[in-house]
C-alpha atoms as a PDB file:
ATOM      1  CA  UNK A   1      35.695  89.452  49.044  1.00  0.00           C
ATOM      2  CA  UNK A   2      37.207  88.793  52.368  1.00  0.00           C
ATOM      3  CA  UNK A   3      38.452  91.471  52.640  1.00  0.00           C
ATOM      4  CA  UNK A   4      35.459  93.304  52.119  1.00  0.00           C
ATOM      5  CA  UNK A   5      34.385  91.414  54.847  1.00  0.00           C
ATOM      6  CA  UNK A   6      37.077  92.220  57.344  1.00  0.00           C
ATOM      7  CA  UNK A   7      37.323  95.993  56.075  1.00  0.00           C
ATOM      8  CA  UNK A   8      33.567  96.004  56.971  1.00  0.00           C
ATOM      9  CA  UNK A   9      33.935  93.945  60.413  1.00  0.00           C
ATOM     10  CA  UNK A  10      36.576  96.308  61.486  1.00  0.00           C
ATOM     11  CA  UNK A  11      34.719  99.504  60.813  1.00  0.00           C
ATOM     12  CA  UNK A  12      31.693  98.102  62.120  1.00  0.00           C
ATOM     13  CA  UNK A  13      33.787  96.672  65.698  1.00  0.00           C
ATOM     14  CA  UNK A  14      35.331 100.260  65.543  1.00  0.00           C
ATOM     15  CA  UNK A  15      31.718 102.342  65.977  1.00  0.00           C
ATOM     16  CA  UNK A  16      31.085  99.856  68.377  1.00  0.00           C
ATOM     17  CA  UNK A  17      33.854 100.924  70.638  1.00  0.00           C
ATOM     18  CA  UNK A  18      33.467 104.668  69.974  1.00  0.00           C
ATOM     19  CA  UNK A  19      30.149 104.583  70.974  1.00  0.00           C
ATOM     20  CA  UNK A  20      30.767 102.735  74.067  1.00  0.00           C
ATOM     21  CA  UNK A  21      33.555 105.541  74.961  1.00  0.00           C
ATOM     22  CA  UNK A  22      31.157 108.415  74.339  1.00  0.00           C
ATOM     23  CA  UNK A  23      28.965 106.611  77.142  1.00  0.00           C
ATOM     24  CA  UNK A  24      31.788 106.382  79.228  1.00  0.00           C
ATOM     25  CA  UNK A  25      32.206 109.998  79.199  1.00  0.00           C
ATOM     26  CA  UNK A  26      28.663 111.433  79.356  1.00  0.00           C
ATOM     27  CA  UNK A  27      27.993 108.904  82.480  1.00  0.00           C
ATOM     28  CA  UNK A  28      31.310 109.773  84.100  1.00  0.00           C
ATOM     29  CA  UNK A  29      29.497 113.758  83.914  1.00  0.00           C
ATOM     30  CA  UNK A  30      26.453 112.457  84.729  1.00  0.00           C
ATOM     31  CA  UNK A  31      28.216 111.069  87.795  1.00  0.00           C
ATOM     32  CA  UNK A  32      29.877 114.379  88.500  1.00  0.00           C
ATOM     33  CA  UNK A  33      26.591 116.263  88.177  1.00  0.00           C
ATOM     34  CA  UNK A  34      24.817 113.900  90.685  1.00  0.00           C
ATOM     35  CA  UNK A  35      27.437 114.281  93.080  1.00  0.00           C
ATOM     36  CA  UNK A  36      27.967 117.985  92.606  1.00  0.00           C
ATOM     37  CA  UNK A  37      24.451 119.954  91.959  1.00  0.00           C
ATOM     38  CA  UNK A  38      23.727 122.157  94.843  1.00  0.00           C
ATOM     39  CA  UNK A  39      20.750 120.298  96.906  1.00  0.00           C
ATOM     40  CA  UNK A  40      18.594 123.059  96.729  1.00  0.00           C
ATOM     41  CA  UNK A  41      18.215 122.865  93.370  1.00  0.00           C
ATOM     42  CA  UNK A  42      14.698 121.743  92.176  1.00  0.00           C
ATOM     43  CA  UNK A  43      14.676 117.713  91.458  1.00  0.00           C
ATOM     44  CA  UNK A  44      13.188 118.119  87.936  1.00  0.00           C
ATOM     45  CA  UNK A  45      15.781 120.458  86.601  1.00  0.00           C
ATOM     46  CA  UNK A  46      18.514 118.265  88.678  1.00  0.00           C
ATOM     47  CA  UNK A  47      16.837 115.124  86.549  1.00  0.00           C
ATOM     48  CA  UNK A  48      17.215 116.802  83.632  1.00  0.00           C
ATOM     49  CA  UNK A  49      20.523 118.134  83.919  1.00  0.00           C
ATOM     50  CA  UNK A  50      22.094 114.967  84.535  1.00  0.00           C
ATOM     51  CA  UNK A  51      20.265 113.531  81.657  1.00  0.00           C
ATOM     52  CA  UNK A  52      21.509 115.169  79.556  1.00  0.00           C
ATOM     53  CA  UNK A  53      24.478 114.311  77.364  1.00  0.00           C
ATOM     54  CA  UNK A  54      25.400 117.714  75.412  1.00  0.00           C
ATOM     55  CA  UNK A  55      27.761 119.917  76.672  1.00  0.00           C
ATOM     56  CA  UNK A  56      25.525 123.214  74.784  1.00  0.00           C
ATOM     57  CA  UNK A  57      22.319 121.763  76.521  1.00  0.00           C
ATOM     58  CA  UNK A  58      24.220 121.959  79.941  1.00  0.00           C
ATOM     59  CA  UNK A  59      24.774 125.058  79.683  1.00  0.00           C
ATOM     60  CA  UNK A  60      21.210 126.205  79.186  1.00  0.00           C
ATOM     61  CA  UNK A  61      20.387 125.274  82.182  1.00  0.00           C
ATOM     62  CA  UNK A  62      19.754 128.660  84.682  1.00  0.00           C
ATOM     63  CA  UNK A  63      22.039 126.923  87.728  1.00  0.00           C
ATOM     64  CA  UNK A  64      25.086 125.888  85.239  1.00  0.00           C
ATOM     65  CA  UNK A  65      26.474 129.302  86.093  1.00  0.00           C
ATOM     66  CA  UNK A  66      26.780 128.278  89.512  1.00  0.00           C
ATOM     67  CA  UNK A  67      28.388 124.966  89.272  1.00  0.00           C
ATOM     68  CA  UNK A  68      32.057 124.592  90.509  1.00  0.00           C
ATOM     69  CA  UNK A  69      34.960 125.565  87.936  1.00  0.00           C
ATOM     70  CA  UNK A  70      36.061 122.030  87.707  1.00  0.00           C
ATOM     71  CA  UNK A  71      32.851 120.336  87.193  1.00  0.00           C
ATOM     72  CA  UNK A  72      32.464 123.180  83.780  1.00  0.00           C
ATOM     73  CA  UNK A  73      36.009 122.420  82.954  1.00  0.00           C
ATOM     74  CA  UNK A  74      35.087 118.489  83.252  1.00  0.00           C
ATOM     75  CA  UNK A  75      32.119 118.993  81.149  1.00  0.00           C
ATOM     76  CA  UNK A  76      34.062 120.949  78.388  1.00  0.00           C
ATOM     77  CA  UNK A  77      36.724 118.354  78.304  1.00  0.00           C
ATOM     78  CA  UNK A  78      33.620 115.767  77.522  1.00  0.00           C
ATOM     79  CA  UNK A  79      32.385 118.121  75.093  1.00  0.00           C
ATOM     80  CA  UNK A  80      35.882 117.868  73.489  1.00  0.00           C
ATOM     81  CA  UNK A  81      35.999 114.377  73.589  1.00  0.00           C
ATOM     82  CA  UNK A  82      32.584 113.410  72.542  1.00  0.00           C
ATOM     83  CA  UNK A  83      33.435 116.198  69.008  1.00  0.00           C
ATOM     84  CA  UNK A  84      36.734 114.099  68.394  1.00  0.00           C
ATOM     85  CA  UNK A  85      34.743 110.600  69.027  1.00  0.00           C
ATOM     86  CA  UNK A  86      31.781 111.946  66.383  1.00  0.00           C
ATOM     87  CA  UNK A  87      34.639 113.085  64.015  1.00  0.00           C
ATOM     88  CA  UNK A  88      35.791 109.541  63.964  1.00  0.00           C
ATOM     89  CA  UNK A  89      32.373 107.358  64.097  1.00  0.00           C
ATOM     90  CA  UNK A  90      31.591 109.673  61.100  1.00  0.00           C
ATOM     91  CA  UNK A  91      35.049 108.479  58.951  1.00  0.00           C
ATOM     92  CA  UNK A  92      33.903 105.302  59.853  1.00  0.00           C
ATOM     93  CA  UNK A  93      30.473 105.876  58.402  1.00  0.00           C
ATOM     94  CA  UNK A  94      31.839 106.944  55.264  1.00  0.00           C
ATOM     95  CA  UNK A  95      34.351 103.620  55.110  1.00  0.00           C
ATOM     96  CA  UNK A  96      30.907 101.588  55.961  1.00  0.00           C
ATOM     97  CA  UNK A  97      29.007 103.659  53.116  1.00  0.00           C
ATOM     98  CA  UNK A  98      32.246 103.243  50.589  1.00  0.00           C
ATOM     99  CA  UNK A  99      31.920  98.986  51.666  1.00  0.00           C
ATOM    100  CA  UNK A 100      28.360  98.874  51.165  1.00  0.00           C
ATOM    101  CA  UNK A 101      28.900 100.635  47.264  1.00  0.00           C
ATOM    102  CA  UNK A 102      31.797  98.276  46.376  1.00  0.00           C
ATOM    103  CA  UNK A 103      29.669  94.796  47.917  1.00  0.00           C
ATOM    104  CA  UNK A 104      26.533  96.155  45.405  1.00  0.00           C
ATOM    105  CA  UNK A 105      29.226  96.706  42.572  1.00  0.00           C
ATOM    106  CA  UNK A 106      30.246  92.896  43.485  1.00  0.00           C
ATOM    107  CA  UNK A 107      26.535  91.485  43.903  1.00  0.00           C
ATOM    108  CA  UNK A 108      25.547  92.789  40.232  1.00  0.00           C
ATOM    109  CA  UNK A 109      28.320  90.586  39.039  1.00  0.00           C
ATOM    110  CA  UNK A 110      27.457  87.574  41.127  1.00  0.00           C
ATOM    111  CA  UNK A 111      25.679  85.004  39.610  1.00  0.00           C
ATOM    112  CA  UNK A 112      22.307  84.503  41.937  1.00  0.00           C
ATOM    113  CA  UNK A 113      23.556  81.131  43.705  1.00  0.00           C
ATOM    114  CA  UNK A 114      26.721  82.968  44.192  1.00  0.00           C
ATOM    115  CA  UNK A 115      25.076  85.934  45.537  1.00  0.00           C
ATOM    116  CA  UNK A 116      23.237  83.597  48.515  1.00  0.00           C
ATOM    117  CA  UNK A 117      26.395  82.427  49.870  1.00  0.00           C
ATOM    118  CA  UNK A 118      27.880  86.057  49.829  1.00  0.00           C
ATOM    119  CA  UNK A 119      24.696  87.606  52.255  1.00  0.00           C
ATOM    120  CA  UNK A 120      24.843  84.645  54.097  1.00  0.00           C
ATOM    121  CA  UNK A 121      29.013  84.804  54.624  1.00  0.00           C
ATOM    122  CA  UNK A 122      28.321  88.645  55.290  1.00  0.00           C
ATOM    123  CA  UNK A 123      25.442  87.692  58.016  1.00  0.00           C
ATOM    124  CA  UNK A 124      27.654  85.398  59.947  1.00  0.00           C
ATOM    125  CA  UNK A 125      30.258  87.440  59.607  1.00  0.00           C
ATOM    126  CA  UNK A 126      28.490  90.663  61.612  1.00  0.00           C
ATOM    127  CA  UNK A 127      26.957  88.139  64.127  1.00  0.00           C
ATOM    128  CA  UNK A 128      31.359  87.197  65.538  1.00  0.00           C
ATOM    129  CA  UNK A 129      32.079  89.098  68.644  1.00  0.00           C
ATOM    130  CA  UNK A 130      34.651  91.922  67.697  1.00  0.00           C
ATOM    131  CA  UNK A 131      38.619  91.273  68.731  1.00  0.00           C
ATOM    132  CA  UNK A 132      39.967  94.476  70.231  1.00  0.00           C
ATOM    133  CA  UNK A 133      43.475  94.737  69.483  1.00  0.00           C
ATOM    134  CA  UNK A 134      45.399  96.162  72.003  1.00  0.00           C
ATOM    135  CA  UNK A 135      49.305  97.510  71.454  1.00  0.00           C
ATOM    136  CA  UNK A 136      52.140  95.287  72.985  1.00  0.00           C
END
């Protein structure tokens, strides 16, 4: 069971970070887009544009063609990023979906009292801060 728990934890710790990267990158290009877009340009569709945090969406917008090479190229290496971050939060989707099958397969052959203390370990257990290991 514990390491159901810590199999769980970890994926669970692991979205956590991945989502916190994706951020990272889409407010780094929001950044970039406030610091960039031409003045001119009308403040709704400069609102918008640095809302938004899809590299396709970008695009649509009329003035993208006009934007400096580097700021595209920035924005397509987000676009790249944010793909191989979604790639990975969804393998850890399917870990947390493959965790949540075997602690059901466990729970039906729990006795009731027994079953308690398991959702109340498990509970606790999500509420810990995540540990980020970092290499040596």
């Amino acid at each position: 069971m514990e390491v159901l728990f810590q199999k769980e934890k970890q994926a669970l710790c692991h979205l956590t970070t991945l989502k916190e990267k994706i951020t990272t990158v889409w407010d780094r290009i929001a950044q970039l887009l406030e610091e960039q877009l031409p003045e001119e340009m009308p403040e709704d569709e400069k609102s918008n544009m640095i809302a938004v945090r899809n590299a396709n969406l970008i695009r649509m917008f009329q003035s993208y063609d006009s934007l400096e090479a580097d700021l595209k190229d920035s924005i397509q290496k987000a676009e790249a990023i944010d793909l191989e971050i979604m790639k990975t939060i969804n393998e850890q989707k399917k870990i947390l979906e493959e965790v949540e099958l075997e602690k059901m397969r466990l729970m039906e052959k729990l006795p009731e009292e027994t079953r308690t203390e398991f959702t109340q370990k498990l509970e606790k257990m999500k509420k810990q801060p995540c540990i980020i290991k970092t290499p040596d």
